[in-house]
C-alpha atoms as a PDB file:
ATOM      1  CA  UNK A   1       7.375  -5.801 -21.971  1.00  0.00           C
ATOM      2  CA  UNK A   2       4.436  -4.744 -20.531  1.00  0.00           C
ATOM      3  CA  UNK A   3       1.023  -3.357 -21.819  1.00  0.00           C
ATOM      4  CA  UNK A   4       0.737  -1.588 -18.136  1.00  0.00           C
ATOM      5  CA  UNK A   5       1.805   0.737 -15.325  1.00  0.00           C
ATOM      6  CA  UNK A   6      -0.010   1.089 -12.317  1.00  0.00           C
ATOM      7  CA  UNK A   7       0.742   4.409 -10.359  1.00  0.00           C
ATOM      8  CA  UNK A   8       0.618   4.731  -6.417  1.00  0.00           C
ATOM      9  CA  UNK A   9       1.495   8.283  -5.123  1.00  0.00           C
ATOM     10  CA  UNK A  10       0.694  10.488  -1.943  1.00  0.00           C
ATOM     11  CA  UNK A  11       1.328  13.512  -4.397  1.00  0.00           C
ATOM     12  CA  UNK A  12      -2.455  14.510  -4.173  1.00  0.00           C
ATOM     13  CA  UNK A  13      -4.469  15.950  -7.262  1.00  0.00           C
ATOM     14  CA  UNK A  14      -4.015  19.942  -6.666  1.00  0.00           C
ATOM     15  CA  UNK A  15      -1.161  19.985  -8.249  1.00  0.00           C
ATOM     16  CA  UNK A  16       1.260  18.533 -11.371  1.00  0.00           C
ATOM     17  CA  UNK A  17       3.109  15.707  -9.854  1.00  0.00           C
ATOM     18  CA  UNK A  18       0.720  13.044 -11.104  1.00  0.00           C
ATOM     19  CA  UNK A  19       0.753  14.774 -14.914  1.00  0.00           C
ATOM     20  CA  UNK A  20       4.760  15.183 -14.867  1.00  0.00           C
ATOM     21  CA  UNK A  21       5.183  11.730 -13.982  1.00  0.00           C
ATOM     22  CA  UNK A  22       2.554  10.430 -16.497  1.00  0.00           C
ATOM     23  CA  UNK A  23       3.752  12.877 -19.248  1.00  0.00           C
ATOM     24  CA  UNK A  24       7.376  11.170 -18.610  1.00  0.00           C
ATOM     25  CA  UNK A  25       6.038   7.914 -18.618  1.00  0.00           C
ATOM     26  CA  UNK A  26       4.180   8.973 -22.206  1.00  0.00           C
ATOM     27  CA  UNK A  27       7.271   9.986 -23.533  1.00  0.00           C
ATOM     28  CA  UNK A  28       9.014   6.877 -22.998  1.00  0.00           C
ATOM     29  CA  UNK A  29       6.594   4.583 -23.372  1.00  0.00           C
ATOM     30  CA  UNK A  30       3.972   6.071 -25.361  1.00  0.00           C
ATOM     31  CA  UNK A  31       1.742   3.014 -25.983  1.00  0.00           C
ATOM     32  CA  UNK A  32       1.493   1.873 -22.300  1.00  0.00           C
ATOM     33  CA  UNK A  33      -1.567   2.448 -20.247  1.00  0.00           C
ATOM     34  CA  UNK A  34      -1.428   4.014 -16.729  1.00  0.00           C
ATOM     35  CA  UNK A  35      -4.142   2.277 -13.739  1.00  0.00           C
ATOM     36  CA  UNK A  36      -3.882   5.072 -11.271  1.00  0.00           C
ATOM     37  CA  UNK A  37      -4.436   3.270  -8.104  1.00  0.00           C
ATOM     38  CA  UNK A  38      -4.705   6.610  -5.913  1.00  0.00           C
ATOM     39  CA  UNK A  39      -2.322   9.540  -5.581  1.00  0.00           C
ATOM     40  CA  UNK A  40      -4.496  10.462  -2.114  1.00  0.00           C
ATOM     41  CA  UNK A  41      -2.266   8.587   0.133  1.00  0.00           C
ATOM     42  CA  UNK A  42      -2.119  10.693   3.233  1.00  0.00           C
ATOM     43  CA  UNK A  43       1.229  12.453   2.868  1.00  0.00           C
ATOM     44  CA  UNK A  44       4.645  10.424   3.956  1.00  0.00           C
ATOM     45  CA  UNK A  45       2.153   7.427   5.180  1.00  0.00           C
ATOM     46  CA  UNK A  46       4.163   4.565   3.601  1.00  0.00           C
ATOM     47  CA  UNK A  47       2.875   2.108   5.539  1.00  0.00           C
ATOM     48  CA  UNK A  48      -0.915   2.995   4.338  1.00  0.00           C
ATOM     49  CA  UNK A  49       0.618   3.325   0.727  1.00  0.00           C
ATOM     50  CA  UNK A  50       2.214  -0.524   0.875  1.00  0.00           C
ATOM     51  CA  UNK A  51      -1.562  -1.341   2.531  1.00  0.00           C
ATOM     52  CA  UNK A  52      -3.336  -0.384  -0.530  1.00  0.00           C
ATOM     53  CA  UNK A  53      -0.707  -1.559  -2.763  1.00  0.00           C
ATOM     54  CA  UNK A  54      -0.525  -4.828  -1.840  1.00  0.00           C
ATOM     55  CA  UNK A  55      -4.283  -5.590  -1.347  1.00  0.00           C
ATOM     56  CA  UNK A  56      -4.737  -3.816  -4.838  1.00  0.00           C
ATOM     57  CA  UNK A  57      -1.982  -5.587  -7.158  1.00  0.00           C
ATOM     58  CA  UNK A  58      -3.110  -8.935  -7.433  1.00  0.00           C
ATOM     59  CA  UNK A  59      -6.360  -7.855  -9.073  1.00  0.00           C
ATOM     60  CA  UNK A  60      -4.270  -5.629 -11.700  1.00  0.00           C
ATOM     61  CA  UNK A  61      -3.299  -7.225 -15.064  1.00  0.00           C
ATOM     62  CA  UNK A  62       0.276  -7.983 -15.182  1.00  0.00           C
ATOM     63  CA  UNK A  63       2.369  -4.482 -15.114  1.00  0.00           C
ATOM     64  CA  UNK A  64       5.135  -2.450 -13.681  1.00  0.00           C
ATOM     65  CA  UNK A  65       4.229  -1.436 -10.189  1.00  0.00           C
ATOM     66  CA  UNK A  66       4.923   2.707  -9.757  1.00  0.00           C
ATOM     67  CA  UNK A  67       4.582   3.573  -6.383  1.00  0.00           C
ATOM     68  CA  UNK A  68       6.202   6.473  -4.662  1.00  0.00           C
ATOM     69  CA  UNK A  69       5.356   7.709  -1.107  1.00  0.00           C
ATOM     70  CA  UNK A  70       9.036   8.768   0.058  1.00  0.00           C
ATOM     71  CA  UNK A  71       9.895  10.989   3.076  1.00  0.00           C
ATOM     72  CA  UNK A  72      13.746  10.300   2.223  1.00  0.00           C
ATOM     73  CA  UNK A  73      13.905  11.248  -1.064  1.00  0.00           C
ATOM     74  CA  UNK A  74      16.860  13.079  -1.892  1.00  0.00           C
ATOM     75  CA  UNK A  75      18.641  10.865   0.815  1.00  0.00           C
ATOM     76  CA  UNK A  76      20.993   7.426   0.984  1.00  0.00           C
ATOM     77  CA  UNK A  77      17.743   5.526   0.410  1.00  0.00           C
ATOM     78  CA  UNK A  78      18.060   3.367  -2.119  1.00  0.00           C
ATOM     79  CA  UNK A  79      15.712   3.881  -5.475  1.00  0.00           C
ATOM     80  CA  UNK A  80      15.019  -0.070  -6.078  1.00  0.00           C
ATOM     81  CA  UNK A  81      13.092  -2.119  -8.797  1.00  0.00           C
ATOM     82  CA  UNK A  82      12.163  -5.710  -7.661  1.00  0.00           C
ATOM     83  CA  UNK A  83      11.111  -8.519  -9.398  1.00  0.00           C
ATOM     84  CA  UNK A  84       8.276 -11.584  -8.813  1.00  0.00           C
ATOM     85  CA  UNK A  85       6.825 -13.208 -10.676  1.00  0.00           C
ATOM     86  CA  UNK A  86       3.478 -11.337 -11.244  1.00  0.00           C
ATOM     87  CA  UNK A  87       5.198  -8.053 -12.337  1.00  0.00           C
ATOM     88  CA  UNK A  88       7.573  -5.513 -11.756  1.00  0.00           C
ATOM     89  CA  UNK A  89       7.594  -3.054  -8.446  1.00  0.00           C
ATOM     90  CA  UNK A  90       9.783   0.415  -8.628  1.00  0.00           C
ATOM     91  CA  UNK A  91      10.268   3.621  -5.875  1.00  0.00           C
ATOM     92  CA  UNK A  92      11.979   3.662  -2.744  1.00  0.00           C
ATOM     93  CA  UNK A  93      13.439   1.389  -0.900  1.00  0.00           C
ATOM     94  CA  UNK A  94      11.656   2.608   2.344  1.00  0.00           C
ATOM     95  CA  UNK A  95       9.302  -0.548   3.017  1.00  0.00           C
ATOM     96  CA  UNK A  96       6.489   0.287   0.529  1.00  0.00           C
ATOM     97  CA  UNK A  97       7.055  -2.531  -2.286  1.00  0.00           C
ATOM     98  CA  UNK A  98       7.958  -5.212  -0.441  1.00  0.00           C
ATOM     99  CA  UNK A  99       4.183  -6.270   0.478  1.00  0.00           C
ATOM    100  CA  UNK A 100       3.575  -5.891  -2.702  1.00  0.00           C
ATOM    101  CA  UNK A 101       6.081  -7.888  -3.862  1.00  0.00           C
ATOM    102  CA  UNK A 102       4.882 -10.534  -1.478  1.00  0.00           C
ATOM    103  CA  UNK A 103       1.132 -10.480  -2.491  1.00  0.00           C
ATOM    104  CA  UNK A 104       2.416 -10.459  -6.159  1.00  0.00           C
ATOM    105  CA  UNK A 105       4.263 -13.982  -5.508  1.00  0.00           C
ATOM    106  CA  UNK A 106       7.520 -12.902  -3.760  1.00  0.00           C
ATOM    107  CA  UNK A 107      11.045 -11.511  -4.285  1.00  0.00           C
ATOM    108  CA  UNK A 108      12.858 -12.833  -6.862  1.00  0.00           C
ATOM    109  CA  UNK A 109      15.637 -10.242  -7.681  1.00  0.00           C
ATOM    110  CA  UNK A 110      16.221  -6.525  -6.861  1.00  0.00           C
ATOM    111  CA  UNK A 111      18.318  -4.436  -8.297  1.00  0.00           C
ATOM    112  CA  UNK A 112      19.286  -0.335  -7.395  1.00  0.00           C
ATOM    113  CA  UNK A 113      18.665   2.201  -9.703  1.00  0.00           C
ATOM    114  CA  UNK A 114      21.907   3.605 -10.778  1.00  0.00           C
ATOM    115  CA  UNK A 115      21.802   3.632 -14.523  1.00  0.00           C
ATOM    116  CA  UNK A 116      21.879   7.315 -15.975  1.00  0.00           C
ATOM    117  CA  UNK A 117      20.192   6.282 -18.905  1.00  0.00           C
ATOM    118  CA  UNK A 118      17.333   5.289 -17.230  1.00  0.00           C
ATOM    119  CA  UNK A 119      16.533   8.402 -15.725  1.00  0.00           C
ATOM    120  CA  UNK A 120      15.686  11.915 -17.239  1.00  0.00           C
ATOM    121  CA  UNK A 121      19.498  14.060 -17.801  1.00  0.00           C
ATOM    122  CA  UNK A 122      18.633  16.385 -14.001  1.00  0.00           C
ATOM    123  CA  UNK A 123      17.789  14.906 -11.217  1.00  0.00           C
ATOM    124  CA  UNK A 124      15.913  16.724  -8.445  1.00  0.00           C
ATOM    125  CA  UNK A 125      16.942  16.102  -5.092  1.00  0.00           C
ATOM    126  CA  UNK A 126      12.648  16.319  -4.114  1.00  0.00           C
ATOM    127  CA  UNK A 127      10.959  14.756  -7.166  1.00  0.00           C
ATOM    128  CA  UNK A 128      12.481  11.449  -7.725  1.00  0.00           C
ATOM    129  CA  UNK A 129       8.984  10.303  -9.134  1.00  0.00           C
ATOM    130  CA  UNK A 130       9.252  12.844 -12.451  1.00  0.00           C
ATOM    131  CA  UNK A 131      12.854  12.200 -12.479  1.00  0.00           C
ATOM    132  CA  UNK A 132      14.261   8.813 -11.437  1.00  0.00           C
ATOM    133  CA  UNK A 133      11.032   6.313 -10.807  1.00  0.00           C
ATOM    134  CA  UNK A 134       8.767   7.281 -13.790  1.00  0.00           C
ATOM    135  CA  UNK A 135      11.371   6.829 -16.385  1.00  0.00           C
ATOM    136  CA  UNK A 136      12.715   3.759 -15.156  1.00  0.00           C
ATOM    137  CA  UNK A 137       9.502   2.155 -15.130  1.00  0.00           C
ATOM    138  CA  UNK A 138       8.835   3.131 -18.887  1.00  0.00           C
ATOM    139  CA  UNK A 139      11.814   1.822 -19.722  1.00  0.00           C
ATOM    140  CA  UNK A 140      11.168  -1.246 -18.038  1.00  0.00           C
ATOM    141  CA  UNK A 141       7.429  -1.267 -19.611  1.00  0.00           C
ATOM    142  CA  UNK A 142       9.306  -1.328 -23.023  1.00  0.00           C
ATOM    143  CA  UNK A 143      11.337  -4.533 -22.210  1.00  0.00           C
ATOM    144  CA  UNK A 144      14.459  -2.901 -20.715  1.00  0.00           C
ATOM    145  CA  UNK A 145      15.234  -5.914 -18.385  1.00  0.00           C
ATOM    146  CA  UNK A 146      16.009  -5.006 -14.313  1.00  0.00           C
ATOM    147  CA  UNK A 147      19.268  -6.024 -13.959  1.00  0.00           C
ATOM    148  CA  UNK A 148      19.951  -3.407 -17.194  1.00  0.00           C
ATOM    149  CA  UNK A 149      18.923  -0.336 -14.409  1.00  0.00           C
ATOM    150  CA  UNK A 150      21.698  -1.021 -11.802  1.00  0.00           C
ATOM    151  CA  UNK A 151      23.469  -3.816  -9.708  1.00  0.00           C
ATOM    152  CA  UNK A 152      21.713  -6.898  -7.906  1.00  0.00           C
ATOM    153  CA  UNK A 153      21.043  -6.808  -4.123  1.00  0.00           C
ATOM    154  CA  UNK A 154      20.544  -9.085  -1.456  1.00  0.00           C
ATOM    155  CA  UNK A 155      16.368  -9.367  -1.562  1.00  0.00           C
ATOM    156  CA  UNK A 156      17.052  -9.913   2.174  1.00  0.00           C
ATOM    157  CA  UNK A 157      18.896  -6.443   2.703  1.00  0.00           C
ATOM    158  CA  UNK A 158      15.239  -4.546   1.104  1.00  0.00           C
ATOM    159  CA  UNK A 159      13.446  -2.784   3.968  1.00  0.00           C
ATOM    160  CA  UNK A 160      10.703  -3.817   5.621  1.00  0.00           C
ATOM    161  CA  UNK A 161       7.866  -2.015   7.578  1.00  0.00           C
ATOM    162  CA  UNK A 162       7.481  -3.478  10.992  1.00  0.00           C
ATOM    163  CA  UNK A 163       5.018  -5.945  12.028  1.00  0.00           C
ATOM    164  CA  UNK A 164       1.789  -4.641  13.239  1.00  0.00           C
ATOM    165  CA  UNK A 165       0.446  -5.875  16.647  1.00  0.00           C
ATOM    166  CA  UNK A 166      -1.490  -9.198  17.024  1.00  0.00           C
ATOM    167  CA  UNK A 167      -1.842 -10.757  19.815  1.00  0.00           C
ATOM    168  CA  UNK A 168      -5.265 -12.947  20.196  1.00  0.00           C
ATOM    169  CA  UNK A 169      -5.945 -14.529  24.399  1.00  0.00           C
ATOM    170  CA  UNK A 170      -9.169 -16.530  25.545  1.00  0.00           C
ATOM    171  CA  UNK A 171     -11.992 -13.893  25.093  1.00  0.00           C
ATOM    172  CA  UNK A 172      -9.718 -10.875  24.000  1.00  0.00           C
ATOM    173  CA  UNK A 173      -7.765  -9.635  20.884  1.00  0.00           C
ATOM    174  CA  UNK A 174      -5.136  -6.879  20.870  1.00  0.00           C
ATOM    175  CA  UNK A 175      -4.484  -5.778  17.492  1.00  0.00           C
ATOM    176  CA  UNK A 176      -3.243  -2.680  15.484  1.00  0.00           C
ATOM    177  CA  UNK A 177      -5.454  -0.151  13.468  1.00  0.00           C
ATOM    178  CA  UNK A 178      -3.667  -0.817  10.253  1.00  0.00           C
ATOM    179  CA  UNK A 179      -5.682   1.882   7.681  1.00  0.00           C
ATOM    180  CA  UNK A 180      -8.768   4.248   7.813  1.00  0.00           C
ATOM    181  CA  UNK A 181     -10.663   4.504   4.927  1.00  0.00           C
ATOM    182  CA  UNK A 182     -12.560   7.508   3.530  1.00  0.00           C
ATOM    183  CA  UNK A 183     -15.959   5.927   4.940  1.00  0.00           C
ATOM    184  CA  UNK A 184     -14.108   6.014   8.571  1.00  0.00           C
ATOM    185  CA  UNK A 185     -13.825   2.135   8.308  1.00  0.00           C
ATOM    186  CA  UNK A 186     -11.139   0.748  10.354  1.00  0.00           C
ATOM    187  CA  UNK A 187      -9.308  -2.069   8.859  1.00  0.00           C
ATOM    188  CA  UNK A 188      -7.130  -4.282  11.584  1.00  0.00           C
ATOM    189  CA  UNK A 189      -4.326  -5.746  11.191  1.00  0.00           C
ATOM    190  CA  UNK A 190      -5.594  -9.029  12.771  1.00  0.00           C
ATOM    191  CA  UNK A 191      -7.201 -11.200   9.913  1.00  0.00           C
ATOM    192  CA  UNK A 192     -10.396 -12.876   9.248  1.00  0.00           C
ATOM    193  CA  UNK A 193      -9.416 -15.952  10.540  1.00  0.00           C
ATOM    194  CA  UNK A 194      -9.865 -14.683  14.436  1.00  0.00           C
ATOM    195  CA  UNK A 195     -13.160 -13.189  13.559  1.00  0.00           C
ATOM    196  CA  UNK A 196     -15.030 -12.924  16.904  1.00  0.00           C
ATOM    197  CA  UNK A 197     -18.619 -14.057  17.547  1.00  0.00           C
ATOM    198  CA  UNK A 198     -21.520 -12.833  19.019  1.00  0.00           C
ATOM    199  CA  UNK A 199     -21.158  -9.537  20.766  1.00  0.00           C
ATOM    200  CA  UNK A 200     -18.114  -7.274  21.602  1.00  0.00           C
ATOM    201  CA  UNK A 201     -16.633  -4.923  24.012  1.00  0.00           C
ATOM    202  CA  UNK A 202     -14.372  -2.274  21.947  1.00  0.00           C
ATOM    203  CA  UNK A 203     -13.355   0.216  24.465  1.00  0.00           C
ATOM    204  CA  UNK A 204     -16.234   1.113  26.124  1.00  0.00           C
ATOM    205  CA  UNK A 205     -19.065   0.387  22.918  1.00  0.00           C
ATOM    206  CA  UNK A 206     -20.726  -2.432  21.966  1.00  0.00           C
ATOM    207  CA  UNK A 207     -20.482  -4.076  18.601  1.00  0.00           C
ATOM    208  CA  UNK A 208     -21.741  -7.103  16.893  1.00  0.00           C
ATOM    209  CA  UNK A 209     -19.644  -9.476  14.738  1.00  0.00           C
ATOM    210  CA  UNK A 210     -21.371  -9.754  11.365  1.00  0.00           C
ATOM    211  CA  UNK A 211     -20.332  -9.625   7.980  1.00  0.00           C
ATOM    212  CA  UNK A 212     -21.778  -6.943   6.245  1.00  0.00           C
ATOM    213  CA  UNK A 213     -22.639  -3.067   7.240  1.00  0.00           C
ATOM    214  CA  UNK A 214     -26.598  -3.900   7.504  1.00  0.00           C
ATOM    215  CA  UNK A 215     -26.299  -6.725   9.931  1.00  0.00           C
ATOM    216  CA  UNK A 216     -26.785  -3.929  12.675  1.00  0.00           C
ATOM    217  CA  UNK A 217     -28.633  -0.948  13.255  1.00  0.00           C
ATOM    218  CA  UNK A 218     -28.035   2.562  11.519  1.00  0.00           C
ATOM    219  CA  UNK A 219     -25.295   4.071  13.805  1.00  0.00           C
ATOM    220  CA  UNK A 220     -24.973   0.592  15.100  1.00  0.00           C
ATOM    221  CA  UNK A 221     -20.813  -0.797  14.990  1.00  0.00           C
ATOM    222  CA  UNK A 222     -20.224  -4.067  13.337  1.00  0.00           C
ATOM    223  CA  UNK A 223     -16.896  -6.172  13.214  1.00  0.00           C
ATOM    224  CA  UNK A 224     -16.697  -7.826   9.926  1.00  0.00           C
ATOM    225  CA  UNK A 225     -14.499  -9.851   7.777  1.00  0.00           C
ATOM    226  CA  UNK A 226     -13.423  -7.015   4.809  1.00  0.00           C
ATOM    227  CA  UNK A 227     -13.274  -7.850   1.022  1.00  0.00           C
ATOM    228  CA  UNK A 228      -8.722  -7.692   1.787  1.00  0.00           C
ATOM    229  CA  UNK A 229      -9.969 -10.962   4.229  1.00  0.00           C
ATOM    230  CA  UNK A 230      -8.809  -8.557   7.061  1.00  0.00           C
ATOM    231  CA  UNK A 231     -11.083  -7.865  10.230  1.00  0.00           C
ATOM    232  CA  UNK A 232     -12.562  -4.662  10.142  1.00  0.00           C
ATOM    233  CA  UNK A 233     -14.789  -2.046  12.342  1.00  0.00           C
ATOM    234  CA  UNK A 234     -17.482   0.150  10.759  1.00  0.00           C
ATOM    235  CA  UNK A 235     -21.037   1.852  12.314  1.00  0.00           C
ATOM    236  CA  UNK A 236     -23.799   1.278   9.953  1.00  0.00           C
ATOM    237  CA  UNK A 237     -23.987   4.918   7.893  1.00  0.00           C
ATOM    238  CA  UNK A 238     -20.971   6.394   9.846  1.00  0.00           C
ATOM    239  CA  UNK A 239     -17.546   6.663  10.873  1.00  0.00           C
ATOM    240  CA  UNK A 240     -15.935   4.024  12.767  1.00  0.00           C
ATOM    241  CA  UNK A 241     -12.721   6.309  13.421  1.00  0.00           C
ATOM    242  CA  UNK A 242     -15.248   9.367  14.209  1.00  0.00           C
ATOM    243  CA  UNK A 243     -16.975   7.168  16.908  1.00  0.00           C
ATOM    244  CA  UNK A 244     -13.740   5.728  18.659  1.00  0.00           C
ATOM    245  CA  UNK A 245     -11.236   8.097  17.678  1.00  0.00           C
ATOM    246  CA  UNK A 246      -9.142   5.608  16.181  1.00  0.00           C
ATOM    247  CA  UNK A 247      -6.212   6.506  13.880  1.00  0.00           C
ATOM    248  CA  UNK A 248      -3.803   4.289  12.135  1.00  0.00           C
ATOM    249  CA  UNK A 249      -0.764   2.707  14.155  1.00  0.00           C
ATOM    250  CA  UNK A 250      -3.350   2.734  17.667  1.00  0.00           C
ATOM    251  CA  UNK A 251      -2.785  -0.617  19.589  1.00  0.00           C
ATOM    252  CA  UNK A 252      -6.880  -1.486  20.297  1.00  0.00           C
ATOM    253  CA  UNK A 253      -8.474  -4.090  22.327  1.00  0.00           C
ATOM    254  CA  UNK A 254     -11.705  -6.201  21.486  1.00  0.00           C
ATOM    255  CA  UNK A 255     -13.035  -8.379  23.935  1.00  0.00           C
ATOM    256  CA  UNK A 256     -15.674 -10.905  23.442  1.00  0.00           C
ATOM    257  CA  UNK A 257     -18.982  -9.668  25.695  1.00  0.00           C
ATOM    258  CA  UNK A 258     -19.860 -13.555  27.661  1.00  0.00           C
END
């Protein structure tokens, strides 16, 4: 069982879909409490979704992990819930858990979500959250064990986003733009551990490697080791992705300035 749910969505908050799903979740599982991690995942962006997710869950009390930010919902994908050993993840099986799962321990077993009486009696072909995700997770919030929802599969066979670029060369770094954040901070997918010194040449501006927004000027950018231990770009009071143009998924260079 599990005293939590934590809910990941890209459903927004001008309309129902968060309430419909919580209201189901409620109804199954009336005494479990719902962390809503964010439901403002730009639309369809799974990779940004399994960003957050991941760098959020191992700070969240033990729980079923709710996250749904599917384009192919109503398709073959599979509906999965997987299993590590810090919690539970369920939603699509579309490369948004597993980094999760990872961060949360690993995969230990995954099973599809086939069970009817998991699930509310219609299913939507478009809103497998209210329909298929949010009542299995209740159910497995109440103690209704994983391999009760459907059959096993091969942890291998689960989908997984690709690798962002890396590549790190005497003096230079090439590296992907992995998420913007509502300050305009760009978070790389390169990690703290090649943090640059000194000065550096991104595109054409000049930055200094510190490790906290007031190490440089107002309007001043600063590469910095962020609190997901990720190297990061921001301007002191600004936007980062405003001054560069930067958007997720860009291949960027940094070069050290000699």
């Amino acid at each position: 069982m599990a005293d939590w749910i934590s809910f990941t969505t890209d459903y927004g908050l001008d309309d129902g879909f968060v309430a419909a799903c919580a209201g189901v979740i409620a109804g199954i599982a009336p005494t479990v409490r719902i962390i809503h991690v964010t439901h403002l995942v730009p639309p369809q962006d799974v990779r940004r979704a399994a960003t957050v997710l991941a760098q959020t869950v191992p700070y969240l009390p033990p729980a079923v992990h709710l996250a749904v930010v599917d384009p192919g919902v109503g398709t073959e994908r599979r509906a999965v819930v997987i299993e590590t050993g810090r919690g539970l993840l369920v939603g699509p099986d579309n490369g948004l858990l597993v980094p999760a799962a990872e961060a949360l321990g690993g995969v230990r077993t995954a099973h599809q979500l086939t069970e009817p009486r998991y699930r509310l009696p219609t299913l939507s072909a478009t809103f497998h959250g209210r329909d298929l995700f949010a009542p299995a997770a209740a159910h497995l919030a109440t103690g209704v064990p994983p391999d009760a929802l459907g059959p096993a599969i091969d942890p291998a066979g689960l989908i997984r986003l690709p690798t962002p670029t890396t590549v790190v060369a005497e003096g230079k770094l090439t590296t992907e733009v992995l998420s913007v954040d509502r300050f305009g901070n760009l978070q790389l997918a390169a990690t703290a551990e090649v943090m640059p010194t000194g000065r550096v040449l991104i595109g054409d501006q000049e930055a200094v490697a510190g490790r906290t927004f007031a190490d440089v000027p107002a309007g001043a950018l600063v590469v910095y080791p962020d609190s997901a231990g990720q190297l990061a770009v921001a301007v002191n009071g600004g936007s980062a992705a405003a001054l560069l143009g930067w958007s997720p998924g860009d291949v960027v260079v940094l070069r050290a300035i000699r």
